[in-house]
PDB file of N, CA and C in Angstrom:
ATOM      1  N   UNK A   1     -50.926 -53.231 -51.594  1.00  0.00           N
ATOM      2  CA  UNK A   1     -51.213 -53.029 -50.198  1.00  0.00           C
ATOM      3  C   UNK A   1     -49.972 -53.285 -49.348  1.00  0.00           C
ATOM      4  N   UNK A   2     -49.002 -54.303 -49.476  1.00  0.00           N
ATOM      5  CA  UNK A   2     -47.912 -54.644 -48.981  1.00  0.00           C
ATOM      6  C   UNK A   2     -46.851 -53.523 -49.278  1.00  0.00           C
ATOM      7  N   UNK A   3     -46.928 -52.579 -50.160  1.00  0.00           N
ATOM      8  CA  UNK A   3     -46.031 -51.617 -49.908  1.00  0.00           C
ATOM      9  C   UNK A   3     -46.157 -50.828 -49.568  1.00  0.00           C
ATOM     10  N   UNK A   4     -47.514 -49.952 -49.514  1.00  0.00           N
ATOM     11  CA  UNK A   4     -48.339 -49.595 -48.441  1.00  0.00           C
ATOM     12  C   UNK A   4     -48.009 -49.788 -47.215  1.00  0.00           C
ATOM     13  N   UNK A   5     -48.116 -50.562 -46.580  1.00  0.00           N
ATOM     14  CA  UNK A   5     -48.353 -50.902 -45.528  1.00  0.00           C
ATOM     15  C   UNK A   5     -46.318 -50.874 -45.342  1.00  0.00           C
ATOM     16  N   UNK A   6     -45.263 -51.281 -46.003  1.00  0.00           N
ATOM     17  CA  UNK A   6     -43.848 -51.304 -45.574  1.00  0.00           C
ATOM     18  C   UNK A   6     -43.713 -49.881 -45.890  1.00  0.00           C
ATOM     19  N   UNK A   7     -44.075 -49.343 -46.224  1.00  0.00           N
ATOM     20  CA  UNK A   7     -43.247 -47.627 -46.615  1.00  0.00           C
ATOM     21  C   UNK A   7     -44.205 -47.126 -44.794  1.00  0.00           C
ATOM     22  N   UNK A   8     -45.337 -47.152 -44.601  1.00  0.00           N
ATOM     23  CA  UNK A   8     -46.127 -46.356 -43.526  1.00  0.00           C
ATOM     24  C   UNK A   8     -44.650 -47.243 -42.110  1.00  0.00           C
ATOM     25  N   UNK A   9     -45.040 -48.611 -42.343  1.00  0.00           N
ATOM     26  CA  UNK A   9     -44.069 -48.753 -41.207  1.00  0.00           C
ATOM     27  C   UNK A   9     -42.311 -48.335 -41.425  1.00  0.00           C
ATOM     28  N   UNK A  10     -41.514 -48.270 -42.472  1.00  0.00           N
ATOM     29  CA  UNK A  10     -40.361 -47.532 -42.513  1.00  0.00           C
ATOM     30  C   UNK A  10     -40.750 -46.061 -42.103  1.00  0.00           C
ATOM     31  N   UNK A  11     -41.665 -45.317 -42.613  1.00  0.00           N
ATOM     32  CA  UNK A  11     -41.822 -43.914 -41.914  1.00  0.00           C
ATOM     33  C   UNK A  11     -41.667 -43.874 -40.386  1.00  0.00           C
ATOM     34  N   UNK A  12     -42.584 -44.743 -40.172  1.00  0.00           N
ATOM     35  CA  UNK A  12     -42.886 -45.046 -38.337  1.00  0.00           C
ATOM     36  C   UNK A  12     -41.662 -44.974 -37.727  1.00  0.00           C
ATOM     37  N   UNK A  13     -40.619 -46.054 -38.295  1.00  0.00           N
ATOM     38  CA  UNK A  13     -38.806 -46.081 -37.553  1.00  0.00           C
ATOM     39  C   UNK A  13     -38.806 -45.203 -38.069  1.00  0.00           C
ATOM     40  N   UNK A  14     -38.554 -44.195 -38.737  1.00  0.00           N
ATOM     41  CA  UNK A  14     -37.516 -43.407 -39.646  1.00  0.00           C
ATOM     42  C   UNK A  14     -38.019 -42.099 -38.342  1.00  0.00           C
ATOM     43  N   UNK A  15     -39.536 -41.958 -37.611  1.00  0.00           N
ATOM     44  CA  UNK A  15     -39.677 -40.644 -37.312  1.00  0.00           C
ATOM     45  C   UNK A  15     -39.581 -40.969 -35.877  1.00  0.00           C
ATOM     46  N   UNK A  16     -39.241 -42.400 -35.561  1.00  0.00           N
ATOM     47  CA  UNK A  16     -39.178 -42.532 -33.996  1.00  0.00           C
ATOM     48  C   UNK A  16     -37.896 -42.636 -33.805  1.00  0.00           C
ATOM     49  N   UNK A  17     -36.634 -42.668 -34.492  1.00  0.00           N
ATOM     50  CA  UNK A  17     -35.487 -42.884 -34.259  1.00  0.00           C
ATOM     51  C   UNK A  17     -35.326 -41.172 -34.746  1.00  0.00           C
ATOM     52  N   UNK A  18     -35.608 -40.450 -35.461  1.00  0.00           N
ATOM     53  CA  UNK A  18     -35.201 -38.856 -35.218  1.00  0.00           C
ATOM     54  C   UNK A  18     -35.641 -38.459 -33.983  1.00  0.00           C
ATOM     55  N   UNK A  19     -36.802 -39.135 -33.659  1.00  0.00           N
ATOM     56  CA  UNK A  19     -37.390 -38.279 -32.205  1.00  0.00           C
ATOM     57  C   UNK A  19     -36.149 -38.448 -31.223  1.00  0.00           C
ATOM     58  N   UNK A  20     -36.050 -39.463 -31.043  1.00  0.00           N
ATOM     59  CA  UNK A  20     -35.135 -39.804 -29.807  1.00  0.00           C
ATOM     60  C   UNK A  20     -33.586 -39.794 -30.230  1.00  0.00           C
ATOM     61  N   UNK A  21     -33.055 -38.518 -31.221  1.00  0.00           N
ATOM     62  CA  UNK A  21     -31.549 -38.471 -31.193  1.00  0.00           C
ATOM     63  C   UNK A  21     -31.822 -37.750 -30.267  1.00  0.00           C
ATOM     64  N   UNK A  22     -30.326 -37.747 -29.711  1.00  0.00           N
ATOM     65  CA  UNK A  22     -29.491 -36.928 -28.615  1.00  0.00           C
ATOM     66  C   UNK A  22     -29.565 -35.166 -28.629  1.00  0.00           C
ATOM     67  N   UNK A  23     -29.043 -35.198 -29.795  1.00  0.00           N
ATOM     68  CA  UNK A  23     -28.678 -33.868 -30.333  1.00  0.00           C
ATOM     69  C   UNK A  23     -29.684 -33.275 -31.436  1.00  0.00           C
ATOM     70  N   UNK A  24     -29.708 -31.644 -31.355  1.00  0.00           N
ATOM     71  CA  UNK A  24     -30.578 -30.833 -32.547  1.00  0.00           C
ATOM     72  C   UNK A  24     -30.001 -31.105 -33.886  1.00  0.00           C
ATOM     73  N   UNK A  25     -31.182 -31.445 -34.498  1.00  0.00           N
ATOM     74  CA  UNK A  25     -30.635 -31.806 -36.189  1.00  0.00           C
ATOM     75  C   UNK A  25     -30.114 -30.539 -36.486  1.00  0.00           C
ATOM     76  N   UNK A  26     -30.289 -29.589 -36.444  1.00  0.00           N
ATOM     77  CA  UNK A  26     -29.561 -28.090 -37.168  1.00  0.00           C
ATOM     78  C   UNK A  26     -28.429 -27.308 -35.778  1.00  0.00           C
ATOM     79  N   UNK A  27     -27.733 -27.207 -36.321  1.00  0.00           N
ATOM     80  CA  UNK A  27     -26.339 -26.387 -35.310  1.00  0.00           C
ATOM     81  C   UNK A  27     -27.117 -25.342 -34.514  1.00  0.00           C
ATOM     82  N   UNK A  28     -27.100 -25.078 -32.902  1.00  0.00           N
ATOM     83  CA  UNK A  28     -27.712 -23.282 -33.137  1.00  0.00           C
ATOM     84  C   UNK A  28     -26.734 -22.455 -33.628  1.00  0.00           C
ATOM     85  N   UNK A  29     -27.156 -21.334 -34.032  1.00  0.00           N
ATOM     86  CA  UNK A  29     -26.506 -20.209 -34.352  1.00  0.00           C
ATOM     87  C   UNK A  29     -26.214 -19.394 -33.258  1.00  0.00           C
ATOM     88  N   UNK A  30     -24.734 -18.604 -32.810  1.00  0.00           N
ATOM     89  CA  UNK A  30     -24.663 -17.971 -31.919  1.00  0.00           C
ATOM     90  C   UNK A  30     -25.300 -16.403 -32.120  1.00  0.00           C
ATOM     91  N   UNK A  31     -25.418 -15.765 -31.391  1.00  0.00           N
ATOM     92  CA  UNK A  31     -26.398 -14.268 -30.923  1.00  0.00           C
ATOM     93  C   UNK A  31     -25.415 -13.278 -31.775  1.00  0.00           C
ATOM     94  N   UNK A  32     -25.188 -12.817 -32.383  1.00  0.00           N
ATOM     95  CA  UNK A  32     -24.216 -12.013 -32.903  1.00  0.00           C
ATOM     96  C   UNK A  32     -24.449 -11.055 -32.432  1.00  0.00           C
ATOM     97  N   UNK A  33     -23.421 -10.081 -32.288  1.00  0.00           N
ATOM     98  CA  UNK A  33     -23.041  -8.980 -30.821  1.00  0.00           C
ATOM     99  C   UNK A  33     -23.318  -7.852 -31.361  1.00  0.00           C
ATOM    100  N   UNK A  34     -23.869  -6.798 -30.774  1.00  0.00           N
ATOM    101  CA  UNK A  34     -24.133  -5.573 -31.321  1.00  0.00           C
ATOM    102  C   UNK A  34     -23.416  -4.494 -31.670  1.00  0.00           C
ATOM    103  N   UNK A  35     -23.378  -3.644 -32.695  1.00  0.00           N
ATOM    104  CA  UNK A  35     -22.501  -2.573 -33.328  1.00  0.00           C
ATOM    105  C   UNK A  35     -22.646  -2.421 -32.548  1.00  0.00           C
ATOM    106  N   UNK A  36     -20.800  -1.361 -31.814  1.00  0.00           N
ATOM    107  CA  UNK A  36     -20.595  -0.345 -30.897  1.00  0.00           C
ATOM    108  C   UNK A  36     -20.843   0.620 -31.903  1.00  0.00           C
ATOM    109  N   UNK A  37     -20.733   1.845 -30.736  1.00  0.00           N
ATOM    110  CA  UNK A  37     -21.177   3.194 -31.912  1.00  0.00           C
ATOM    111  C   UNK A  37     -19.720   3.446 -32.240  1.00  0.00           C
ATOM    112  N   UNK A  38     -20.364   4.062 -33.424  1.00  0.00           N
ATOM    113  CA  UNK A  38     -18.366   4.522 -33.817  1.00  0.00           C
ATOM    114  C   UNK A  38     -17.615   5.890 -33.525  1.00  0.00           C
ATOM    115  N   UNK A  39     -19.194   6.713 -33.544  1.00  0.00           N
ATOM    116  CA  UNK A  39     -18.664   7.945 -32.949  1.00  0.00           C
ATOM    117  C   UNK A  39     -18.163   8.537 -31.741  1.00  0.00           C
ATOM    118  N   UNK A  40     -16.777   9.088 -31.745  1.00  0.00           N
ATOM    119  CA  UNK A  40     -16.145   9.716 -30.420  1.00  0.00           C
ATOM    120  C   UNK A  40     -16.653   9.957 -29.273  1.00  0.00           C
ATOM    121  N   UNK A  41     -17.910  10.561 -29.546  1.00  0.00           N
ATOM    122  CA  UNK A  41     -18.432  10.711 -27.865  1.00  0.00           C
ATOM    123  C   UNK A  41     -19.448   9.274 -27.077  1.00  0.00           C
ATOM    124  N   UNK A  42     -19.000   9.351 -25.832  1.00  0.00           N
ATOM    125  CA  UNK A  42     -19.967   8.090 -25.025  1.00  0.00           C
ATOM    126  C   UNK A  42     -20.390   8.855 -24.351  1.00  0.00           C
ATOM    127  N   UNK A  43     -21.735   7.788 -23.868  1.00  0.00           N
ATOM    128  CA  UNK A  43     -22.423   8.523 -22.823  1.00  0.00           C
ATOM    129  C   UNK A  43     -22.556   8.206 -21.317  1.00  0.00           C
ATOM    130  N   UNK A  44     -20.956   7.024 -21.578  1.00  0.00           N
ATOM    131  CA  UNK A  44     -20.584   6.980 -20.088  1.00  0.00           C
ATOM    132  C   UNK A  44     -18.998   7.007 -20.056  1.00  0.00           C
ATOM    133  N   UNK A  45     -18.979   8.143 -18.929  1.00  0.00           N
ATOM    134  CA  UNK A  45     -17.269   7.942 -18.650  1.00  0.00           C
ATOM    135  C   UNK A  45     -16.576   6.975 -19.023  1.00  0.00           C
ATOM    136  N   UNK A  46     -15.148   6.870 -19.092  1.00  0.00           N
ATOM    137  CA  UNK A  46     -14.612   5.853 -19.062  1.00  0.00           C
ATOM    138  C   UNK A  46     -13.906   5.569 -17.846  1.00  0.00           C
ATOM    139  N   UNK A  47     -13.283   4.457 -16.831  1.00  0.00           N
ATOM    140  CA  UNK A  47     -12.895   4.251 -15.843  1.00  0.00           C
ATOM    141  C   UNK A  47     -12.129   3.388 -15.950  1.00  0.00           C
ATOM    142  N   UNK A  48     -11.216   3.408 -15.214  1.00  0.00           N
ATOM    143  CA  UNK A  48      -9.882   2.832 -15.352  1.00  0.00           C
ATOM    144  C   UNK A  48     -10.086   2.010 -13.581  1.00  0.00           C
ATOM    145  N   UNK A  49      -9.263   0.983 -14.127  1.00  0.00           N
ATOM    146  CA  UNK A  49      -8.929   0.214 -12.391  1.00  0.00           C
ATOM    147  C   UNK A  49      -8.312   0.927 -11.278  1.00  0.00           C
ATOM    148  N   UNK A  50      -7.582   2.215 -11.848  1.00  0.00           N
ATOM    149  CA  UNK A  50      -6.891   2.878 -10.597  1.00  0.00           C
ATOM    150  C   UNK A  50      -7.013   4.208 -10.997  1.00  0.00           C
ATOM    151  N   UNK A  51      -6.958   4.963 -10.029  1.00  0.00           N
ATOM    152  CA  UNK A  51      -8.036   6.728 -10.105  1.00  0.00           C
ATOM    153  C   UNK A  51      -6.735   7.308 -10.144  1.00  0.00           C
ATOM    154  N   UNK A  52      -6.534   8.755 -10.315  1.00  0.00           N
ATOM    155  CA  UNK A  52      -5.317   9.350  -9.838  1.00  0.00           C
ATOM    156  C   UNK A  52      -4.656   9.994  -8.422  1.00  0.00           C
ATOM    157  N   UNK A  53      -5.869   9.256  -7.137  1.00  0.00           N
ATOM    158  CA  UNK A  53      -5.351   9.406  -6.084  1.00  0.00           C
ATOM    159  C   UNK A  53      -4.122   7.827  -6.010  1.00  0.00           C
ATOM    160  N   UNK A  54      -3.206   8.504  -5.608  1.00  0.00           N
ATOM    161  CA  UNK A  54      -2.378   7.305  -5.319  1.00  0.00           C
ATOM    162  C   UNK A  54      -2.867   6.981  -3.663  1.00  0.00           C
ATOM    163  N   UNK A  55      -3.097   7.343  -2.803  1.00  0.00           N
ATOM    164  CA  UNK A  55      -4.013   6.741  -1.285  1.00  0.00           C
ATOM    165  C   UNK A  55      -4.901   5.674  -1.905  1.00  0.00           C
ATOM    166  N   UNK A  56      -6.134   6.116  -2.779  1.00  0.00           N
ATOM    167  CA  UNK A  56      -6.793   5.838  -3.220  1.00  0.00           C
ATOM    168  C   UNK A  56      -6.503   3.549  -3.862  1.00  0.00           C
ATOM    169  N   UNK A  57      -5.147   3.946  -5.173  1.00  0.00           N
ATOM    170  CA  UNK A  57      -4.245   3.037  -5.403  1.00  0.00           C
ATOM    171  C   UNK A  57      -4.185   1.669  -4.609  1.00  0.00           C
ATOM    172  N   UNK A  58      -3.481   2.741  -3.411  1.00  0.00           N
ATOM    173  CA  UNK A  58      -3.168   1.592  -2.340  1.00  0.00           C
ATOM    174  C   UNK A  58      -3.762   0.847  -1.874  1.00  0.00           C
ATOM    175  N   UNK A  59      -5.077   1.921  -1.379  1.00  0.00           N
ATOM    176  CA  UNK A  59      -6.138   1.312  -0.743  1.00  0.00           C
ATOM    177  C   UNK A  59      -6.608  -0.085  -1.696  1.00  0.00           C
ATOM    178  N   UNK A  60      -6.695  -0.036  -2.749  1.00  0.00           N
ATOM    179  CA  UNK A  60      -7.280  -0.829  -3.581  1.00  0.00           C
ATOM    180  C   UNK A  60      -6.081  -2.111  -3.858  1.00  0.00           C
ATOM    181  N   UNK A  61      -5.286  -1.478  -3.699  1.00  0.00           N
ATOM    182  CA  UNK A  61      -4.104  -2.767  -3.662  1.00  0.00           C
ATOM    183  C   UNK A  61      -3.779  -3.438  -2.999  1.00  0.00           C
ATOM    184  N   UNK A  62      -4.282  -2.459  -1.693  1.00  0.00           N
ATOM    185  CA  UNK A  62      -4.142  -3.156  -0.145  1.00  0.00           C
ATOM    186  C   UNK A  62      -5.249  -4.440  -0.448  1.00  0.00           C
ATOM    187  N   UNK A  63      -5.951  -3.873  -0.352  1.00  0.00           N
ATOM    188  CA  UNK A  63      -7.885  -4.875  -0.633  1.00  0.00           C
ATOM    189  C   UNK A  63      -7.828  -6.151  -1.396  1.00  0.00           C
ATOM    190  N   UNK A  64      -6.846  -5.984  -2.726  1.00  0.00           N
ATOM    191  CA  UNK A  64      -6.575  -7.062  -3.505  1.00  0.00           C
ATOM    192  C   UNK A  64      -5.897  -7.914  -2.673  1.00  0.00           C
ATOM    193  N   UNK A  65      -4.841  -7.592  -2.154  1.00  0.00           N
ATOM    194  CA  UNK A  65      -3.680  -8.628  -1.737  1.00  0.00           C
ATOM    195  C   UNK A  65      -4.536  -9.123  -0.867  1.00  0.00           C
ATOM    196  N   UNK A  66      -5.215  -8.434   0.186  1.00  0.00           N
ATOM    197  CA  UNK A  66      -6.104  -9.299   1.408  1.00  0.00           C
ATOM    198  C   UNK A  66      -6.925 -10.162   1.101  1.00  0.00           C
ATOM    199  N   UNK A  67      -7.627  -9.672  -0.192  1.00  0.00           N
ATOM    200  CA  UNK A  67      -8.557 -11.133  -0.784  1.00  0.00           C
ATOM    201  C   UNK A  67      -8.308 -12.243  -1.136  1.00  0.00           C
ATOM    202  N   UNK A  68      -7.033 -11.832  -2.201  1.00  0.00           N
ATOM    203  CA  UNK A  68      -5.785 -12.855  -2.750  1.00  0.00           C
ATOM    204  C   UNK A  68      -5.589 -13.987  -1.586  1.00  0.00           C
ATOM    205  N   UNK A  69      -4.807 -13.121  -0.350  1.00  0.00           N
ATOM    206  CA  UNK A  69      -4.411 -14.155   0.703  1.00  0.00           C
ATOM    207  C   UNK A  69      -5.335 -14.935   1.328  1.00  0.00           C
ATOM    208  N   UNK A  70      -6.979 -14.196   1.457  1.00  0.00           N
ATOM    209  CA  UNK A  70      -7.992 -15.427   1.731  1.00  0.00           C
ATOM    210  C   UNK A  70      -8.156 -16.060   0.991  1.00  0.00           C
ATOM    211  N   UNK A  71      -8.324 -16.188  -0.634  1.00  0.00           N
ATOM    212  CA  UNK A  71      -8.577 -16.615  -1.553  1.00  0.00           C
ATOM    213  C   UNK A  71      -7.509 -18.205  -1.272  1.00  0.00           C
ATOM    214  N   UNK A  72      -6.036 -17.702  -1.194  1.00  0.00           N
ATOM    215  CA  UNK A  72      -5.058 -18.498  -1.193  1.00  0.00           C
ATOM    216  C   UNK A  72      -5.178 -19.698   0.313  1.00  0.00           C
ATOM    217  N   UNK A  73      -5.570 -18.643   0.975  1.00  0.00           N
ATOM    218  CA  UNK A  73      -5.624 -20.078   2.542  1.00  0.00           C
ATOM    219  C   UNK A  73      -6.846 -21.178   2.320  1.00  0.00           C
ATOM    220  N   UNK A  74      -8.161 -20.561   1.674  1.00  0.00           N
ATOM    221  CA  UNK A  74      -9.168 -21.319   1.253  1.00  0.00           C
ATOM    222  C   UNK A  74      -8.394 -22.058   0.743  1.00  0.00           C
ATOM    223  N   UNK A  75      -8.318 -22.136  -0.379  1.00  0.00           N
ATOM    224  CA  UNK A  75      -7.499 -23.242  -1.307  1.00  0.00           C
ATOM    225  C   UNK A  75      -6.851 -24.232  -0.907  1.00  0.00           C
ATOM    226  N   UNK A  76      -6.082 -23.509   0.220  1.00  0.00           N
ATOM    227  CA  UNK A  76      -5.000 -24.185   0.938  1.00  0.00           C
ATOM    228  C   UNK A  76      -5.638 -25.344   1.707  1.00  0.00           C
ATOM    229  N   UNK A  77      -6.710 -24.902   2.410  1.00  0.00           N
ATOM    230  CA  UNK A  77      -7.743 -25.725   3.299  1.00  0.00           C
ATOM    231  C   UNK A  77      -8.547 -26.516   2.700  1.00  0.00           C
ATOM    232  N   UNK A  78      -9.035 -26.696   1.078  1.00  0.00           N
ATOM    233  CA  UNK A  78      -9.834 -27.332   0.593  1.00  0.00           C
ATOM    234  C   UNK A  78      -8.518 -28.528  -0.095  1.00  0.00           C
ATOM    235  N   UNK A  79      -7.671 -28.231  -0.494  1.00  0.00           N
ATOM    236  CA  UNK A  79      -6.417 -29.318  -0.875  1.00  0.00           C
ATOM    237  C   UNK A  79      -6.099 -30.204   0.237  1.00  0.00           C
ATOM    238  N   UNK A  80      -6.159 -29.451   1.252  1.00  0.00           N
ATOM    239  CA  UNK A  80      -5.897 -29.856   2.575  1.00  0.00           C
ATOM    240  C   UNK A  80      -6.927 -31.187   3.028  1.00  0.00           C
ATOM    241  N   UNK A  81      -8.645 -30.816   2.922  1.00  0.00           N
ATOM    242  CA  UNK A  81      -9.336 -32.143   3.245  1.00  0.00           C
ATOM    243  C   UNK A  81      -9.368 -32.767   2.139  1.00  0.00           C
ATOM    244  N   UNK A  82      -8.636 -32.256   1.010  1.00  0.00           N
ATOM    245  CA  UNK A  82      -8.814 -33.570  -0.129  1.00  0.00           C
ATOM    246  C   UNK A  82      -7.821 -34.574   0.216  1.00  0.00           C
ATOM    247  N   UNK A  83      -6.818 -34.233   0.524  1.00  0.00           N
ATOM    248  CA  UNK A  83      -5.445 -34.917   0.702  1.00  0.00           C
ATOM    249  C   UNK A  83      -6.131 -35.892   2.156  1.00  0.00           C
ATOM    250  N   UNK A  84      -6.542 -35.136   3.030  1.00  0.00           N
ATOM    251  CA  UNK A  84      -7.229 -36.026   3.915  1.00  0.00           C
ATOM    252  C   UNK A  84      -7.703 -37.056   3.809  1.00  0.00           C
ATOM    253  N   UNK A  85      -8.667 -36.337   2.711  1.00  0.00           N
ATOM    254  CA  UNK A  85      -9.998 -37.841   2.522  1.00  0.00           C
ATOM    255  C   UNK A  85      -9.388 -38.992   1.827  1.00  0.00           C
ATOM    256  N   UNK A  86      -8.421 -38.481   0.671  1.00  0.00           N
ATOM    257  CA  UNK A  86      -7.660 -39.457  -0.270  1.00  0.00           C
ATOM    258  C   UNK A  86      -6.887 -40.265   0.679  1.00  0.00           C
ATOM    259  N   UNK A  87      -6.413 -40.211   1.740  1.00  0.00           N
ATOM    260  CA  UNK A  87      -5.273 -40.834   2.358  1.00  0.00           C
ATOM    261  C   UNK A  87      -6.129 -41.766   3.098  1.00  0.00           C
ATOM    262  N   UNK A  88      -7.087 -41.174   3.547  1.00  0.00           N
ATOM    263  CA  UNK A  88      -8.191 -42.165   4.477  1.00  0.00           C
ATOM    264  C   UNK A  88      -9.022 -42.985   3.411  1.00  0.00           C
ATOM    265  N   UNK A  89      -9.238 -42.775   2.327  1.00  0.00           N
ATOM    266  CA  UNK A  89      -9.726 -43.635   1.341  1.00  0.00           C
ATOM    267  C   UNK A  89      -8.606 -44.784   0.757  1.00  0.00           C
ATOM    268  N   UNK A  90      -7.493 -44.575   0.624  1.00  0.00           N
ATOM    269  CA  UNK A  90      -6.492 -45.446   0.493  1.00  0.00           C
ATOM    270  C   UNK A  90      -6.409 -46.813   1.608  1.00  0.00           C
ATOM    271  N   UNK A  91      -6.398 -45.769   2.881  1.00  0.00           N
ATOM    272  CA  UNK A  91      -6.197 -46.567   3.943  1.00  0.00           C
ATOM    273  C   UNK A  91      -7.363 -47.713   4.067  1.00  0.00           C
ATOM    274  N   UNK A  92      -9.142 -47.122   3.435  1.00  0.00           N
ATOM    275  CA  UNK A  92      -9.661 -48.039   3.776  1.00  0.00           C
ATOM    276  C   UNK A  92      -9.880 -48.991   2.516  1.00  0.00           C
ATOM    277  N   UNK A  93      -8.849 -48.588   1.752  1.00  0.00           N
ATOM    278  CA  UNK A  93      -9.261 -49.966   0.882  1.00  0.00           C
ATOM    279  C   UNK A  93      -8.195 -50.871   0.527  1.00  0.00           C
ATOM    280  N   UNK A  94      -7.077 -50.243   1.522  1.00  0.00           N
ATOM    281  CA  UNK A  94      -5.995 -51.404   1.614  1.00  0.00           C
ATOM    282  C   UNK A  94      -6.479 -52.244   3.460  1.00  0.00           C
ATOM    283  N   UNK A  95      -7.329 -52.048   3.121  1.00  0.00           N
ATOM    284  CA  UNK A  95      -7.391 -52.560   4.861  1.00  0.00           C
ATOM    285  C   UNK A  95      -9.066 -53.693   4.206  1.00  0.00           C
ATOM    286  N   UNK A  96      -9.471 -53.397   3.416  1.00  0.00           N
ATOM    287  CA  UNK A  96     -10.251 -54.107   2.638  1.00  0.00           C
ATOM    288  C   UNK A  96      -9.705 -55.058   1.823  1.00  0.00           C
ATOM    289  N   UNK A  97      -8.456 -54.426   0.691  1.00  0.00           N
ATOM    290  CA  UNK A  97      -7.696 -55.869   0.188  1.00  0.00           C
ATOM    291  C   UNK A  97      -7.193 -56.842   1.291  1.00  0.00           C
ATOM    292  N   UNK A  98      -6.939 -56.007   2.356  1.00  0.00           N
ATOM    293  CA  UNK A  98      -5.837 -57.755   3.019  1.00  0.00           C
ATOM    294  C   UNK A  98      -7.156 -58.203   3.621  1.00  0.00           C
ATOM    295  N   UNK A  99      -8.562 -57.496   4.077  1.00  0.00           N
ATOM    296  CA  UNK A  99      -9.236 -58.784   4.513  1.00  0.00           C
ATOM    297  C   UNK A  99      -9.861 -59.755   3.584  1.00  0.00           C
ATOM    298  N   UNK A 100      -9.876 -59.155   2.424  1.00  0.00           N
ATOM    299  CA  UNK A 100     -10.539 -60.105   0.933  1.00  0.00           C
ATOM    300  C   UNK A 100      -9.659 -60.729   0.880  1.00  0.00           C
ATOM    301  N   UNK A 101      -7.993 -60.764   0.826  1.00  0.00           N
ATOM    302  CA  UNK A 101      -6.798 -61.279   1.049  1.00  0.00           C
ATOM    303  C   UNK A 101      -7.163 -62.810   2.254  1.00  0.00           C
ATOM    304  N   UNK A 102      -7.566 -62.208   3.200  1.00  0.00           N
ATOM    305  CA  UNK A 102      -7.040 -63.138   4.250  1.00  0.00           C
ATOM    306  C   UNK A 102      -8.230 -64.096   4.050  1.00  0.00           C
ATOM    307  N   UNK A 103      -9.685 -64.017   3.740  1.00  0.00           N
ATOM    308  CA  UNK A 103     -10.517 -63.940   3.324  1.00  0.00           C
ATOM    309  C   UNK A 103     -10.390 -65.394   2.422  1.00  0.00           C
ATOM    310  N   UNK A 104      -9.635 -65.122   1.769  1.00  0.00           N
ATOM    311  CA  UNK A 104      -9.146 -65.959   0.465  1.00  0.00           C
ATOM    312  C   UNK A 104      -8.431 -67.261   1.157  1.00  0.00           C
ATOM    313  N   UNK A 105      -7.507 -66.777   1.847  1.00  0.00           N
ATOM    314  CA  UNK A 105      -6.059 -67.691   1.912  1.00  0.00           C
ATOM    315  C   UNK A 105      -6.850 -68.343   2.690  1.00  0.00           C
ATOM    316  N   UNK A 106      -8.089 -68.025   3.839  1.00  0.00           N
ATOM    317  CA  UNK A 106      -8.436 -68.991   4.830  1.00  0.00           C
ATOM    318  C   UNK A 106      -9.657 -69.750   4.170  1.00  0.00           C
ATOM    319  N   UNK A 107     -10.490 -69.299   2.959  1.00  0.00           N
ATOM    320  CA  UNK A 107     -11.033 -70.223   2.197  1.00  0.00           C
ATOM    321  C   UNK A 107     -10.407 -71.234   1.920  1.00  0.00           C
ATOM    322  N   UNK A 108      -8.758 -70.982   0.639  1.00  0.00           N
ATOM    323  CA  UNK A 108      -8.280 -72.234   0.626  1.00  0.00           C
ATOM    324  C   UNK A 108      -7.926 -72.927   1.119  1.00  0.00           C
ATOM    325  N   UNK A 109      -7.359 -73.026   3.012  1.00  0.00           N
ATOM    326  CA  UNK A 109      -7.455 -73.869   3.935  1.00  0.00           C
ATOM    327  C   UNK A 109      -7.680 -74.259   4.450  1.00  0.00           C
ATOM    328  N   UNK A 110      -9.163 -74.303   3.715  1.00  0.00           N
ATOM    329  CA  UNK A 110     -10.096 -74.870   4.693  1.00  0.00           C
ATOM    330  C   UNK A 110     -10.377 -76.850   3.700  1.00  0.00           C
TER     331      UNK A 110
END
């Protein structure tokens, strides 16, 4: 009966400590990607980033650079309140050491 009874309770840990790992006991498997067809013809054009109007070109080059340069001032402006906040976070925790500082020195003279 006593081993009975120690094998049912080793099962008990053995299936409450798998329950609660972290991670899936088996790896997943990734989706494996589907045959392209092999034969020459598609049944959609193919398209390229730039057409053979050169207007066309520009236009599209024009469009890039303008996004680019918003893209670039954003950036510019989000570095910008980080550098902010970091400098004002510095400031308030050197303004916190000298009063824990002063804090101190006027404990011990007392």
């Amino acid at each position: 009966m006593n081993k009975l009874l120690a094998t049912l309770i080793t099962g008990l840990f053995a299936a409450s400590a798998f329950a609660q790992a972290s991670h899936p006991a088996t790896t997943p498997v990734p989706p494996t990607p589907t045959v392209a067809e092999t034969s020459g013809s598609s049944t959609k054009p193919e398209t390229s980033a730039y057409s053979a109007d050169p207007k066309a070109n520009a236009k599209a080059e024009k469009a890039d650079a303008k996004a680019d340069e918003k893209a670039a001032k954003a950036n510019a402006k989000e570095q910008e309140k980080i550098a902010k906040a970091q400098a004002e976070s510095k400031k308030t925790k050197a303004k916190a050491r000298a009063d824990a500082a002063e804090d101190k020195t006027e404990a011990l003279s007392k």
